[in-house]
Protein backbone atom coordinates (compact mmCIF):
# COMPACT_ATOMS: atom_id res chain seq x y z
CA UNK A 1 13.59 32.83 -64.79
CA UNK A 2 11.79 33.07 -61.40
CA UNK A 3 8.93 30.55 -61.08
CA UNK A 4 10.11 28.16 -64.18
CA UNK A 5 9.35 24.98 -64.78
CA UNK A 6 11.04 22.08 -62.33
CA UNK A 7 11.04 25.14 -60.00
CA UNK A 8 8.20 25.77 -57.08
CA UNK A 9 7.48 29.40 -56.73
CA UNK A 10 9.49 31.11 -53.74
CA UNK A 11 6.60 31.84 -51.02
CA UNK A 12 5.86 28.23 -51.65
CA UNK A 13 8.92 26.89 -50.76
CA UNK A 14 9.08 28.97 -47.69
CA UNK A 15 5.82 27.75 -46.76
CA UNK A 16 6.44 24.19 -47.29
CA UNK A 17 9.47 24.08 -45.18
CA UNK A 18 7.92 26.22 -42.57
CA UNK A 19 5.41 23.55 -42.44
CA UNK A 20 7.65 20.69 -42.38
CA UNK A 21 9.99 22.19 -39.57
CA UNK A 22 6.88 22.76 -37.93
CA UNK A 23 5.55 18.89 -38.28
CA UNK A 24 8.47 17.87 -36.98
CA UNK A 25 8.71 19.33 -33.76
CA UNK A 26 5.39 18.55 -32.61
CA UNK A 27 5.97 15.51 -34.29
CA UNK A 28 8.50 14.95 -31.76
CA UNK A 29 7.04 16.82 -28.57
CA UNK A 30 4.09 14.31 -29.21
CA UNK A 31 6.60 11.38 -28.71
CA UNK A 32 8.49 12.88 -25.87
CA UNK A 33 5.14 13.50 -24.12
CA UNK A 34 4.06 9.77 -24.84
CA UNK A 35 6.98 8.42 -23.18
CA UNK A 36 7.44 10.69 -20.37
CA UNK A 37 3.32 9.55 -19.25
CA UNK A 38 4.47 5.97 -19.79
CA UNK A 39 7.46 6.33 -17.52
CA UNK A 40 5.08 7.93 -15.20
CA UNK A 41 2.56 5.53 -15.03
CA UNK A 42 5.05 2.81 -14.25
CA UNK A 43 6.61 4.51 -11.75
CA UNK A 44 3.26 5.25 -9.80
CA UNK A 45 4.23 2.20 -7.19
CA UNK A 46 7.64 2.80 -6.92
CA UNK A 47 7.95 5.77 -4.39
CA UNK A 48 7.99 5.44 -1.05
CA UNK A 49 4.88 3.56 1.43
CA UNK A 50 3.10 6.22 3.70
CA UNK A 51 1.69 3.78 6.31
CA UNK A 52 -0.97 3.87 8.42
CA UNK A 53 -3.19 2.31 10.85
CA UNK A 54 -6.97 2.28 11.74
CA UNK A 55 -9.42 0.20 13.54
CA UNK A 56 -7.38 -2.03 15.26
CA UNK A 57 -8.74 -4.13 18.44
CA UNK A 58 -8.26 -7.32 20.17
CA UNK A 59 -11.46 -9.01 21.40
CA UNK A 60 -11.29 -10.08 25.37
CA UNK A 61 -9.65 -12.83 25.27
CA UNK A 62 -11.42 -15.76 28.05
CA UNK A 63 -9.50 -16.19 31.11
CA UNK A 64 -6.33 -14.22 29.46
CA UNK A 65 -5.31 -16.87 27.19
CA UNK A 66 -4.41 -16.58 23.06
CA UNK A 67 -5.79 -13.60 21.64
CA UNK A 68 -6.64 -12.51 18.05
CA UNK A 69 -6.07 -8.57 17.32
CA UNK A 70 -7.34 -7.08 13.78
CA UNK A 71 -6.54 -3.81 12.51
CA UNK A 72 -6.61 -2.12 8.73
CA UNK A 73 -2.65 -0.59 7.12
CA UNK A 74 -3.23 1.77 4.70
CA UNK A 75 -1.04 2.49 2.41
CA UNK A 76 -1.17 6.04 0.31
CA UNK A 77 2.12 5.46 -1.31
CA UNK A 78 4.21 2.29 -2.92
CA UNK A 79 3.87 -0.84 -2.18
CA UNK A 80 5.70 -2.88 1.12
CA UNK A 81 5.29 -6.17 2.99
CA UNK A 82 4.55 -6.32 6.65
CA UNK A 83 7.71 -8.51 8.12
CA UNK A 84 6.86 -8.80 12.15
CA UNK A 85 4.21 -7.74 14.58
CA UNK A 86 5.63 -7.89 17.94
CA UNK A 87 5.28 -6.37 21.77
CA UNK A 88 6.25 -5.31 24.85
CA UNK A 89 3.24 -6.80 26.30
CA UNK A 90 3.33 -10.05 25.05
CA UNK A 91 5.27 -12.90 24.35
CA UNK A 92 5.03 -13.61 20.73
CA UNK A 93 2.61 -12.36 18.03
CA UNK A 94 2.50 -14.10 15.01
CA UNK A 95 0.21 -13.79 11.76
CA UNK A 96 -2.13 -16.24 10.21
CA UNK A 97 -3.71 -16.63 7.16
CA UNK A 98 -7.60 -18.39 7.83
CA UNK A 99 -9.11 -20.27 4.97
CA UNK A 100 -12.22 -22.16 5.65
CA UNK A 101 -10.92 -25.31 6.03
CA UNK A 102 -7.45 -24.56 7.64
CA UNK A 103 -5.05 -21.69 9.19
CA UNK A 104 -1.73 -20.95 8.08
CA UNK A 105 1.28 -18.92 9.60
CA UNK A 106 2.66 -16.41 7.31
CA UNK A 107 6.15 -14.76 7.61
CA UNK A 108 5.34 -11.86 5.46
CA UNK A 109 1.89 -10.20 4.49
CA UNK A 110 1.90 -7.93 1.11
CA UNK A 111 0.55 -4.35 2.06
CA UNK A 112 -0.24 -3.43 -1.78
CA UNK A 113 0.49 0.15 -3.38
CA UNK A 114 -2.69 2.47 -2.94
CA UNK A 115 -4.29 0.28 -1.12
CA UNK A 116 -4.75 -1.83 2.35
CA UNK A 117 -3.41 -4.77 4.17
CA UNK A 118 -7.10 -5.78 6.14
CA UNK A 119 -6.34 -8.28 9.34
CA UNK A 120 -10.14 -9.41 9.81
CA UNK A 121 -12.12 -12.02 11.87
CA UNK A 122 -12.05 -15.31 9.20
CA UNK A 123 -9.15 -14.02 7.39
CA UNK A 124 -5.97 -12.64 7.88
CA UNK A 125 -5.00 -12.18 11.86
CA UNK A 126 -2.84 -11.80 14.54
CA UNK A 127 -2.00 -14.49 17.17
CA UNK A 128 -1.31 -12.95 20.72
CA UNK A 129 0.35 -15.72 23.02
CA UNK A 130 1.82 -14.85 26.50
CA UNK A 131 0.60 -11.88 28.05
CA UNK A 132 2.54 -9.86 30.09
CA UNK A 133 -0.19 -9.48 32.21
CA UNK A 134 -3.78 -10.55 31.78
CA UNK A 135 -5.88 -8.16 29.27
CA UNK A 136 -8.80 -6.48 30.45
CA UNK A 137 -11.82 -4.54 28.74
CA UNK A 138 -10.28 -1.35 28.10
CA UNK A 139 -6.62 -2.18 28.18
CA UNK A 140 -4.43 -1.26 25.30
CA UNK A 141 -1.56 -3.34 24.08
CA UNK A 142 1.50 -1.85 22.43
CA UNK A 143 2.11 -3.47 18.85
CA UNK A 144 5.00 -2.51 16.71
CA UNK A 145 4.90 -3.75 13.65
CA UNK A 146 7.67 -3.92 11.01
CA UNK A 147 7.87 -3.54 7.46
CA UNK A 148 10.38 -4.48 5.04
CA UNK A 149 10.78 -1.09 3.70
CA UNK A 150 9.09 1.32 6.06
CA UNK A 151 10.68 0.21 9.13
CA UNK A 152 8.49 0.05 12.55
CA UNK A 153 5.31 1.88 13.20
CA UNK A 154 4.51 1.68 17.12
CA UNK A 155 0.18 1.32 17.18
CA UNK A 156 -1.61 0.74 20.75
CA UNK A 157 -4.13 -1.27 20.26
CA UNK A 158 -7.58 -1.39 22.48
CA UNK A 159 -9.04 -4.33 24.10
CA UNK A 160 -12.66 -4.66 23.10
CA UNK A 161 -15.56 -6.84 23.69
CA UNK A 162 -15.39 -10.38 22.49
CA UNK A 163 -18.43 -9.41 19.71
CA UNK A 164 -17.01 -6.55 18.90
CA UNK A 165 -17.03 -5.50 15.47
CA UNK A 166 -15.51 -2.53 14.44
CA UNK A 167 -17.85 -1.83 11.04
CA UNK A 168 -20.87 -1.83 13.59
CA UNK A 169 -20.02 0.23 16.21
């Protein structure tokens, strides 16, 4: 007896099942798709830093002495830490961390995913101590600085007025 009681009719059935099958496997392309953005997302700082370097300068130092130098890392990729700023032309270079009331030596400085690791008069700087030879307007100064996951990026670095400001220029 086709299409009895306790008994759907045969198109329905097809229909129904169809459907379900169907259901289920967006059903699950909908989940795979929800985790594969999530892993995605998480991953965004996770690839590799691409480094670089802008508006650096050193203000003239008076009579040759300690200088500060300033310069922006950007950073297009993941995230690193700067290590060591050091140079051919000097001594030591060291970094500081200014605060109004105090200023601190740092070891490492966080250069954040996507974004930029700013040295800046009042804030974050570099200490210049024993020049090779005396800096003059115009000179450039070789700075290589070192990251922990970038390795070193070589930047020369101009010698500017003492009220310079590079935002003004």
């Amino acid at each position: 007896m086709k299409g009895g009681i306790g008994r759907a009719p045969l198109g329905f059935r097809r229909t129904a099942l169809t459907g379900a099958v169907l259901a289920t496997a967006l059903g699950g392309g909908a989940i795979l798709v929800a985790c594969g953005a999530g892993g995605q997302d998480g991953a965004a700082g996770d690839g590799p830093a691409r480094l670089s370097v802008a508006d650096s300068y050193i203000p003239l130092p008076p009579a040759g002495g300690m200088a500060a130098g300033y310069l922006t890392v950007r950073n297009d990729g993941g995230q690193d830490q700067l290590v060591k700023v050091s140079s051919p032309g000097a001594e030591s270079i060291t970094m500081h961390r200014s605060t109004p009331s105090s200023m601190e030596q740092v070891d490492r400085l966080d250069v954040p995913a996507h974004g930029a690791l700013r040295f800046a008069r009042g804030g974050t700087h570099l200490m210049i101590m024993g020049w090779q030879k005396a800096p003059a307007l115009g000179d450039e100064l070789e700075l290589d600085l070192t990251f922990a996951k970038s390795g070193t990026i070589a930047v020369r670095v101009p010698v500017k007025e003492l009220t310079y400001r590079p935002d003004q220029s």
